[in-house]
Protein backbone atom coordinates (compact mmCIF):
# COMPACT_ATOMS: atom_id res chain seq x y z
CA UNK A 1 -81.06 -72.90 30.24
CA UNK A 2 -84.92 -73.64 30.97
CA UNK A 3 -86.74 -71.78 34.00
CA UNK A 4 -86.70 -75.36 35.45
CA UNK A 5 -83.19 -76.05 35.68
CA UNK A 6 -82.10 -71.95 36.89
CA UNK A 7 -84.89 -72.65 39.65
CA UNK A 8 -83.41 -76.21 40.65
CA UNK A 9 -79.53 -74.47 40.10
CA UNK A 10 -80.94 -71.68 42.89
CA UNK A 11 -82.42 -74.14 45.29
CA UNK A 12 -79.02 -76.33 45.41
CA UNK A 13 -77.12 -73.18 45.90
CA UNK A 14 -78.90 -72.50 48.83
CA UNK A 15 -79.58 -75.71 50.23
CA UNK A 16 -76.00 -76.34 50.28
CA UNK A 17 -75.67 -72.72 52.06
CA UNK A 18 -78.15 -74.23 54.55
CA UNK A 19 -76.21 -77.14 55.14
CA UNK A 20 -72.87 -75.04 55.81
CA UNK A 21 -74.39 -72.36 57.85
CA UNK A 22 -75.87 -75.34 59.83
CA UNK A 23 -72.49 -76.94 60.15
CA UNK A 24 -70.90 -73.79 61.01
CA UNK A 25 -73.03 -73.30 64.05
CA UNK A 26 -72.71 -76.89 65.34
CA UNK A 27 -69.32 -76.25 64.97
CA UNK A 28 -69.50 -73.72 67.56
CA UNK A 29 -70.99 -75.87 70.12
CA UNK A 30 -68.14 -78.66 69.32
CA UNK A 31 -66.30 -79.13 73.14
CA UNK A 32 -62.95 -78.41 71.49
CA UNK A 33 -64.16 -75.27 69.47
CA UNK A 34 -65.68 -73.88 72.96
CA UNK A 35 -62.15 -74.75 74.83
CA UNK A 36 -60.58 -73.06 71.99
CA UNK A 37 -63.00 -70.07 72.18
CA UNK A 38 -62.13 -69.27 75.57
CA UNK A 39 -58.36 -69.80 75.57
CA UNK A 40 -57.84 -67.42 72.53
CA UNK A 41 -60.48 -64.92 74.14
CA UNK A 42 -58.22 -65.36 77.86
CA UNK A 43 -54.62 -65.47 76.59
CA UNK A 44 -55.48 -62.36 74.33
CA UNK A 45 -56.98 -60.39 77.44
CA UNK A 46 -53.65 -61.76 79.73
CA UNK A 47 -51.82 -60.14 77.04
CA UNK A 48 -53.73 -57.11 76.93
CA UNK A 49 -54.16 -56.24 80.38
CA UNK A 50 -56.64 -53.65 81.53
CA UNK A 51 -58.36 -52.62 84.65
CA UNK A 52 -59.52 -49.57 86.04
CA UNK A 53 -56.92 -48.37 88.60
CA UNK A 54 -55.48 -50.87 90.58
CA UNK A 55 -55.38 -54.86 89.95
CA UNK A 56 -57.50 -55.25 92.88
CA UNK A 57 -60.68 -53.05 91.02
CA UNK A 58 -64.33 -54.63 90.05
CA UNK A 59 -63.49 -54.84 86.46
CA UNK A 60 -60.80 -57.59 87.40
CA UNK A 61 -63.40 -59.04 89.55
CA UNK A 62 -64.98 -60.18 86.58
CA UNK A 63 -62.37 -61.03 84.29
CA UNK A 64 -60.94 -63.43 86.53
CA UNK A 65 -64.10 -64.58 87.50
CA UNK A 66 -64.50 -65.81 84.25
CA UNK A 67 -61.04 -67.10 84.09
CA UNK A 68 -60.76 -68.86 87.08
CA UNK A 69 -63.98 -70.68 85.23
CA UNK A 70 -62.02 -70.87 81.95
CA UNK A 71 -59.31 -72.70 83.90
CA UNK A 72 -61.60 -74.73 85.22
CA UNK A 73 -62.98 -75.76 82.14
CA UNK A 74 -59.80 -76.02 79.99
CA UNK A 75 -57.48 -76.90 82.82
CA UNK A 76 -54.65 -74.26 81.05
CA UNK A 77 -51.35 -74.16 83.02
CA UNK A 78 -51.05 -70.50 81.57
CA UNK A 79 -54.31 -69.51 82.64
CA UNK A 80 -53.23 -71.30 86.57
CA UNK A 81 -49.80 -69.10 86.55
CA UNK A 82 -51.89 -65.90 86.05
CA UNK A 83 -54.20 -66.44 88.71
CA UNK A 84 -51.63 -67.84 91.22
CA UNK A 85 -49.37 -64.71 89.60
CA UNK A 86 -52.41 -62.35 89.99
CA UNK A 87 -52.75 -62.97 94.05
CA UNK A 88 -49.21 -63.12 94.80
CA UNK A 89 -49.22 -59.62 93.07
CA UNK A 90 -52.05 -58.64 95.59
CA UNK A 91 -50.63 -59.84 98.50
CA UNK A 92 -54.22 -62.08 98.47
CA UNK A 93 -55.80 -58.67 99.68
CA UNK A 94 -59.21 -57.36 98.52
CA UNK A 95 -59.17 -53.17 97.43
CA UNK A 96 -58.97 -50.51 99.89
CA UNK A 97 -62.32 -49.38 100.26
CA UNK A 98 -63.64 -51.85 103.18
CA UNK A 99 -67.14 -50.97 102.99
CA UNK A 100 -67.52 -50.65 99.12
CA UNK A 101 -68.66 -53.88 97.19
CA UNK A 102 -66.16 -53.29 94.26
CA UNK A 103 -63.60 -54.38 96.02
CA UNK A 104 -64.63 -57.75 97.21
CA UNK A 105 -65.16 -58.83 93.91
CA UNK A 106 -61.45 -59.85 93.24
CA UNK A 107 -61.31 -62.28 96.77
CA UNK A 108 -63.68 -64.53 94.63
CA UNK A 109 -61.18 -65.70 92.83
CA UNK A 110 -58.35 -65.93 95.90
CA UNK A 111 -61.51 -68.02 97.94
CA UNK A 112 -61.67 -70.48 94.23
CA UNK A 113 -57.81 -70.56 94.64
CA UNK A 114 -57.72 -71.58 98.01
CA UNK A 115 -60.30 -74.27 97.22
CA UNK A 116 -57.86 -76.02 94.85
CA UNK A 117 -54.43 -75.50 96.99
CA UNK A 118 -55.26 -75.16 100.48
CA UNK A 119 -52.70 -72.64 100.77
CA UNK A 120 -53.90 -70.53 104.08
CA UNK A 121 -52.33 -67.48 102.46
CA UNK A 122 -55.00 -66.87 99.56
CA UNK A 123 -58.25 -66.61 102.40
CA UNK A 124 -56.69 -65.57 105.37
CA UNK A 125 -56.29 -61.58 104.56
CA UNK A 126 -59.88 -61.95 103.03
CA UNK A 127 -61.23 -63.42 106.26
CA UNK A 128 -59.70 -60.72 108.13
CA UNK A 129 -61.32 -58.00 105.98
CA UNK A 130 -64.55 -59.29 106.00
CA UNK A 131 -63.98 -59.60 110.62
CA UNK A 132 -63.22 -55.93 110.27
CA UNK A 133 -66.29 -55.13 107.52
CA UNK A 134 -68.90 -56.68 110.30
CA UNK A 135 -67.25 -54.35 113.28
CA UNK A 136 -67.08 -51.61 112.10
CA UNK A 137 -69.18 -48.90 110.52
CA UNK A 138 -69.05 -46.98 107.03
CA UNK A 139 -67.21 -43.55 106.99
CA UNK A 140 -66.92 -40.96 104.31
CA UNK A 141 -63.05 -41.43 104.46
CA UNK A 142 -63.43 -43.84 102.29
CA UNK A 143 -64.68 -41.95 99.45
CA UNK A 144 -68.15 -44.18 98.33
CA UNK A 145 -69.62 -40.58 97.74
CA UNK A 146 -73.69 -40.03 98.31
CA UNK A 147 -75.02 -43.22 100.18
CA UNK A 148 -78.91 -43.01 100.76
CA UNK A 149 -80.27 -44.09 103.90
CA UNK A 150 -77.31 -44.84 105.84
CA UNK A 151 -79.01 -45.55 109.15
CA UNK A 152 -79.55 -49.07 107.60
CA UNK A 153 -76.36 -49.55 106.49
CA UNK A 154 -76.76 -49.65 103.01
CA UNK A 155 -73.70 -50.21 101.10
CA UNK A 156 -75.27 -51.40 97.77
CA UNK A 157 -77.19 -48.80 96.32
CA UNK A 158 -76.53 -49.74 92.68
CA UNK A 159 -77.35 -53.08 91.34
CA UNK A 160 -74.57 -54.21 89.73
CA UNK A 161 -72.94 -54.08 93.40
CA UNK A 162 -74.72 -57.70 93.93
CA UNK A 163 -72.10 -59.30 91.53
CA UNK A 164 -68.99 -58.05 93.55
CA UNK A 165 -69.88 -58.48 97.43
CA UNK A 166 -72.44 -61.19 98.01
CA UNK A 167 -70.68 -64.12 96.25
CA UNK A 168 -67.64 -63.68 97.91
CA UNK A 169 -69.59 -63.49 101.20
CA UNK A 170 -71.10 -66.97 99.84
CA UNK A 171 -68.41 -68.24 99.22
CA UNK A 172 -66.30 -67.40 102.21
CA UNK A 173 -69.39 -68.48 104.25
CA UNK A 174 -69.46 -72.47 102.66
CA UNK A 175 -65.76 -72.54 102.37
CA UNK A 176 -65.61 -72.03 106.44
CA UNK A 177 -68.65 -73.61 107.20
CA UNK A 178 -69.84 -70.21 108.85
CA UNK A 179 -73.43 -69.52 108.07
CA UNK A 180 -72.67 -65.54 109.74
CA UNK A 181 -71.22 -64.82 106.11
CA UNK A 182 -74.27 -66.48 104.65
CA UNK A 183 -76.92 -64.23 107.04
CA UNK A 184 -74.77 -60.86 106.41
CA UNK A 185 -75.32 -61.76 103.01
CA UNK A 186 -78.88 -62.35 103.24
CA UNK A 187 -79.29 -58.47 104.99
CA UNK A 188 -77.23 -56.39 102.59
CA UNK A 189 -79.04 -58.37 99.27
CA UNK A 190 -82.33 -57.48 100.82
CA UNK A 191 -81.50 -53.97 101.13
CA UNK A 192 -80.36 -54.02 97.70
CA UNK A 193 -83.75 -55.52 96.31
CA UNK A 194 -85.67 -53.45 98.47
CA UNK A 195 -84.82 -50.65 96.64
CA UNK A 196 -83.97 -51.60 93.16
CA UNK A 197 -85.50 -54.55 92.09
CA UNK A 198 -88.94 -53.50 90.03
CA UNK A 199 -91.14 -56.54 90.28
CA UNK A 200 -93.75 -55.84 87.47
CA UNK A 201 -90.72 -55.43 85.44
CA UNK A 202 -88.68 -57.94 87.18
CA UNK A 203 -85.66 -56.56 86.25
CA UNK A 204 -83.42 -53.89 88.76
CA UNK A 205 -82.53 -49.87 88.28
CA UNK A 206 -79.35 -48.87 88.23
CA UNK A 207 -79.34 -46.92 91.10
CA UNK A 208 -82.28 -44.42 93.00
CA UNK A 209 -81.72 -41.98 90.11
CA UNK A 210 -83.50 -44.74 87.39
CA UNK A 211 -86.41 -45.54 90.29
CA UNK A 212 -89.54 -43.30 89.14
CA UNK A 213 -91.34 -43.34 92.33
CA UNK A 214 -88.67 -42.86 94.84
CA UNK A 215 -88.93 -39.13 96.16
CA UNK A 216 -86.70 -36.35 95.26
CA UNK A 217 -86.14 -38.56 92.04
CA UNK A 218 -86.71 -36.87 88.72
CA UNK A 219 -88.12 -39.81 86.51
CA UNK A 220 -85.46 -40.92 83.85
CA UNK A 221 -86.94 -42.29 80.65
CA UNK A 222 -85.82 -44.03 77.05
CA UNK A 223 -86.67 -42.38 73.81
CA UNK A 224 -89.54 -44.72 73.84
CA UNK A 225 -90.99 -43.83 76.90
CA UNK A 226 -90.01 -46.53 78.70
CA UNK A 227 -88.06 -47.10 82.56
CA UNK A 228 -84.52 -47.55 81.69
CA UNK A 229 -83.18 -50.84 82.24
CA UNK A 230 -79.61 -51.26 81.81
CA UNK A 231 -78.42 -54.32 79.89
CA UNK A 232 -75.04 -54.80 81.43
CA UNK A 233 -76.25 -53.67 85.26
CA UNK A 234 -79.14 -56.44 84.90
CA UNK A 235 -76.47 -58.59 83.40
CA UNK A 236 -73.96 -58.30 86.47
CA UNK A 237 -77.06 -59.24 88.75
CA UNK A 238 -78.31 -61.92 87.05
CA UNK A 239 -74.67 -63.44 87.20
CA UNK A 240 -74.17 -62.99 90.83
CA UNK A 241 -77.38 -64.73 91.25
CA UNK A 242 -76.11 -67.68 89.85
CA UNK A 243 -72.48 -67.66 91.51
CA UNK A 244 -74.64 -66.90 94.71
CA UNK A 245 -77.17 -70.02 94.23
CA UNK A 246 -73.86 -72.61 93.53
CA UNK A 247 -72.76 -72.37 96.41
CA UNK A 248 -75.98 -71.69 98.67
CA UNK A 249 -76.81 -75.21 100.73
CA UNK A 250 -79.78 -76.94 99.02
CA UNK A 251 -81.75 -76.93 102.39
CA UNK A 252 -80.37 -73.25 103.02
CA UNK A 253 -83.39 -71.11 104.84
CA UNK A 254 -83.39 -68.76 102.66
CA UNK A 255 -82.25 -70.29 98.90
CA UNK A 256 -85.55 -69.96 97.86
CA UNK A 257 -85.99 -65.92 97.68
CA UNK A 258 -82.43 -66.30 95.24
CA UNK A 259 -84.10 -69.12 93.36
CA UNK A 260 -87.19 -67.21 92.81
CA UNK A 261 -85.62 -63.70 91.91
CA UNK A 262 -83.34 -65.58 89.80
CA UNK A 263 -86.40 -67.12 87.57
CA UNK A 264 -88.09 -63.81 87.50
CA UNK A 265 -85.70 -62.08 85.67
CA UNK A 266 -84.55 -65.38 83.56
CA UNK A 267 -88.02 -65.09 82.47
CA UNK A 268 -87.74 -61.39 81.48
CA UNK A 269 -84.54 -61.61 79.82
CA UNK A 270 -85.67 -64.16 77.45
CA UNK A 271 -88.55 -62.31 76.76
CA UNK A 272 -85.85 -59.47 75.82
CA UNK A 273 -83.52 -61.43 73.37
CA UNK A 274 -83.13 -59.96 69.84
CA UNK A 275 -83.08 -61.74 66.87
CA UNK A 276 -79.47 -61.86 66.94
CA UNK A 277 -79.58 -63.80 70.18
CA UNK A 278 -78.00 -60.59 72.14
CA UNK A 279 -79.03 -57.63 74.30
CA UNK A 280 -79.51 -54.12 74.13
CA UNK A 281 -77.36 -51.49 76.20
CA UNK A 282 -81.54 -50.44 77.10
CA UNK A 283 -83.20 -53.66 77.60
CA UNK A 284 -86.58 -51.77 77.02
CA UNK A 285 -85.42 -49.87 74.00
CA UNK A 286 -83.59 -52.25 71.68
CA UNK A 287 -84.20 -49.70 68.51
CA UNK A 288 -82.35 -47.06 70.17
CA UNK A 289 -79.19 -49.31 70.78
CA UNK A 290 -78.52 -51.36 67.77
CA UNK A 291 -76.24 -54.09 67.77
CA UNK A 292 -75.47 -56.53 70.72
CA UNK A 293 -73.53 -55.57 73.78
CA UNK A 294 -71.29 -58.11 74.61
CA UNK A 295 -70.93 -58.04 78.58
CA UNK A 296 -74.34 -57.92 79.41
CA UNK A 297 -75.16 -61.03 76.90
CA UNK A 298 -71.98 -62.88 78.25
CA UNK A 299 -73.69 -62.65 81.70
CA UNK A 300 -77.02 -63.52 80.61
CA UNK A 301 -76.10 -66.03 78.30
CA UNK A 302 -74.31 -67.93 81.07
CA UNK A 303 -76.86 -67.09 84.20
CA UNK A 304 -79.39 -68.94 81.57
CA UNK A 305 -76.68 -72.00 80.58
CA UNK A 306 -76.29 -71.96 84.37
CA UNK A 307 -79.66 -72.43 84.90
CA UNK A 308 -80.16 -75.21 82.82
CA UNK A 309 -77.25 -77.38 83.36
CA UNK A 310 -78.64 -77.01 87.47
CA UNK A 311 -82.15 -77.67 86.79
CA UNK A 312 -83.52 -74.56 87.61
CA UNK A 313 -84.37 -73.42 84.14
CA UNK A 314 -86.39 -75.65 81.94
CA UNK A 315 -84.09 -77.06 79.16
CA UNK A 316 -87.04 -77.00 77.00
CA UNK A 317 -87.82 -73.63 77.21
CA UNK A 318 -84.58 -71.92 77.29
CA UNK A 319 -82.20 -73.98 75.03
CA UNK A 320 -82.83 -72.30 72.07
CA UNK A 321 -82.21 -68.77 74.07
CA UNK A 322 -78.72 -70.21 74.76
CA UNK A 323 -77.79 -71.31 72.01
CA UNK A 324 -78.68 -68.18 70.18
CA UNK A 325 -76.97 -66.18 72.58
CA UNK A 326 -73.26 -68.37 71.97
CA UNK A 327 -73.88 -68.25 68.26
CA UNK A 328 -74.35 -64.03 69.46
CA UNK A 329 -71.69 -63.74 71.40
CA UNK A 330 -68.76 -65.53 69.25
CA UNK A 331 -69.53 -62.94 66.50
CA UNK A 332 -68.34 -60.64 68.57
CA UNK A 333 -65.31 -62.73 69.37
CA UNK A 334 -62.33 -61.13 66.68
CA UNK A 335 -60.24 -64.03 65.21
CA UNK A 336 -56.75 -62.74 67.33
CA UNK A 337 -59.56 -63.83 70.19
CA UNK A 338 -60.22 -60.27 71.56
CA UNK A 339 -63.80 -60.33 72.29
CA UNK A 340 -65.71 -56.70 70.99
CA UNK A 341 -68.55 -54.89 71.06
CA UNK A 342 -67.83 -54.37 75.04
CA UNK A 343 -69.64 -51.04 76.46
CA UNK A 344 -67.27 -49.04 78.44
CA UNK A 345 -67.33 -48.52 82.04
CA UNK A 346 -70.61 -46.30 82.76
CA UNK A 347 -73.81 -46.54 84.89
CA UNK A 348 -76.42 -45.99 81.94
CA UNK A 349 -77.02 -47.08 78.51
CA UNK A 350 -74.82 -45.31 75.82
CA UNK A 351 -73.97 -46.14 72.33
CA UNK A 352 -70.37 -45.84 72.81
CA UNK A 353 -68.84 -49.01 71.69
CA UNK A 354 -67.97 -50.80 68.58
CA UNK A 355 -66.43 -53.60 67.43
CA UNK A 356 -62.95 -52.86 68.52
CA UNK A 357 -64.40 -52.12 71.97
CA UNK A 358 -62.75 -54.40 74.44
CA UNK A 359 -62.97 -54.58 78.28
CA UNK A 360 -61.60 -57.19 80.82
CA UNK A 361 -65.20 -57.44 82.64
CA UNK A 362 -66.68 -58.03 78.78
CA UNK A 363 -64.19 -60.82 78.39
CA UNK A 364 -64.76 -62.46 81.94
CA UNK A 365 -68.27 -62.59 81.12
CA UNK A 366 -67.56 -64.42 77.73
CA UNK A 367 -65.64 -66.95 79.48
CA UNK A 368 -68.13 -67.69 82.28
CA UNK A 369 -70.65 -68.07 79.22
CA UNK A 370 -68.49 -70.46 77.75
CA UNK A 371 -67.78 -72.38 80.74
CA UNK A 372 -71.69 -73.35 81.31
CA UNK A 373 -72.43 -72.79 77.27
CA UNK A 374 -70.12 -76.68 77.21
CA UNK A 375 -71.83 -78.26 79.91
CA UNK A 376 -75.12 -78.73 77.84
């Protein structure tokens, strides 16, 4: 065989490779292949059930978050029957801890509910809760531990608090046509951003103990050097900036501040993609965390879809960073539909997770991703 023909022979070989690997990832953006995506990845977390302590906790916040989106998106009568069985199981009532943002993140779902049925019994405990949040006053009975600066009444002093607490406030607020929802909102995000969000950075600390200037604080730092930025914290904002500004009244007062914060770090997390269109555990120290975390990229990968598909984000300029991101994130997705690489519950970057790491939050945020990833 002449030098000729071997080189033409290798070309072919991986032309055609091109063409299949090509084909392969359309495939992934096919409508049906998305649906069928996020009903393997939903029916294998329903079977699989997993929460913290009680079926009211944040972690379900999130998974059925993203599968009240994955119903909305498939229209599955088994995914309807587990979120009609999930409130009836709850009584419709949000956790016990009245002042902690954790556990509004599960009324969400019972306000989306309600939206579809009417049935008074889905918003009417949540309603009540929130009366009783606004009259009354945070007390160490209820076990949040160290608050800073309670004289302002702070109840979010860690950032991944602003995906549990201010869309349901949102959301009640719209749903009954009650802007009070909407301003209480507006004060305890502020707080929040106040403290955490770092805006040469434009990304938010965990908590005071990740802030380098904030006194008393001993400065924590990556391997690198570098403030650490945690992937799935950042991730859980990002998302709740996105649930916040779909339901936020076009000619709301105050939509802007959301719009802009929500651009900021859209900018910064594209800036932050690795090659394999996911993110790092540490968003400023990707070679200390190798391999994707799945959570974090399903939140970022759908605040960016999100963005698009609303005109927020230009198309142009961030299509690519979604579509790498879907291509990411269904690696990740096992073929019984469990979805992997999922850091465990935590407050900081760790390297404790693998591919047969699962959580329900990692699978709510695949869903969500999916949800906007099929709009485009």
């Amino acid at each position: 065989m002449t030098m000729k023909k071997i080189i033409t022979g290798l070309c072919m070989i991986i032309l055609a490779g091109s063409v299949y690997s090509q084909k392969m990832t359309s495939n992934l953006f096919n409508e049906g292949q998305i649906k069928k995506r996020m009903k393997k990845a939903a029916y294998w977390q329903l079977d699989h059930p997993q929460f913290e302590t009680r079926a009211t906790d944040w972690t379900n916040g999130a998974f059925y978050s993203g599968l009240f989106a994955a119903y909305q998106t498939t229209k599955s009568t088994r995914i309807y029957k587990a979120l009609y069985k999930m409130g009836e199981t709850n009584d419709w009532q949000m956790g016990p801890s009245l002042h902690h943002a954790d556990d509004h993140a599960v009324p969400q779902t019972y306000i989306d509910m309600y939206r579809l049925t009417g049935e008074e019994k889905m918003i009417q405990p949540y309603t009540k809760s929130v009366e009783k949040f606004m009259s009354t006053h945070y007390s160490e009975t209820e076990g949040l531990g160290k608050i800073i600066d309670r004289s302002n009444g702070a109840i979010m002093f860690w950032c991944d608090a602003l995906f549990m607490l201010p869309p349901a406030l949102v959301k009640l607020g719209v749903t009954l046509k009650d802007d009070k929802y909407l301003a209480l909102n507006d004060h305890l995000f502020k707080q929040t951003y106040d403290l955490l969000y770092n805006k040469e950075e434009h990304l938010y600390a965990r908590d005071i103990g990740y802030l380098w200037d904030y006194p008393g604080v001993n400065p924590k730092k990556e391997v690198n050097g570098k403030k650490i930025f945690w992937g799935r914290g950042n991730g859980w904002v990002i998302g709740g900036l996105a649930k916040i500004l779909t339901e936020l009244p076009k000619d709301y007062n105050n939509r802007d501040f959301y719009v802009q914060n929500f651009k900021e770090m859209a900018k910064k997390v594209k800036e932050l993609q690795q090659p394999d269109g996911l993110w790092r555990a540490s968003l400023l120290d990707p070679d200390s965390y190798p391999g994707g975390e799945a959570s974090g990229s399903g939140f970022y990968c759908y605040a960016l879809a999100w963005g698009i598909n609303n005109g927020i984000l230009d198309r142009t300029e961030y299509l690519s960073t979604v579509q790498k991101a879907w291509v990411g994130l269904c690696e990740l997705q096992h073929k019984n539909g469990m979805v992997g690489w999922v850091q465990p519950i935590g407050q900081d970057p760790k390297k404790n997770f693998s591919a047969d790491s699962f959580r329900n939050y990692g699978t709510g945020a695949f869903l969500l991703a999916g949800s906007e990833v099929i709009k485009l």
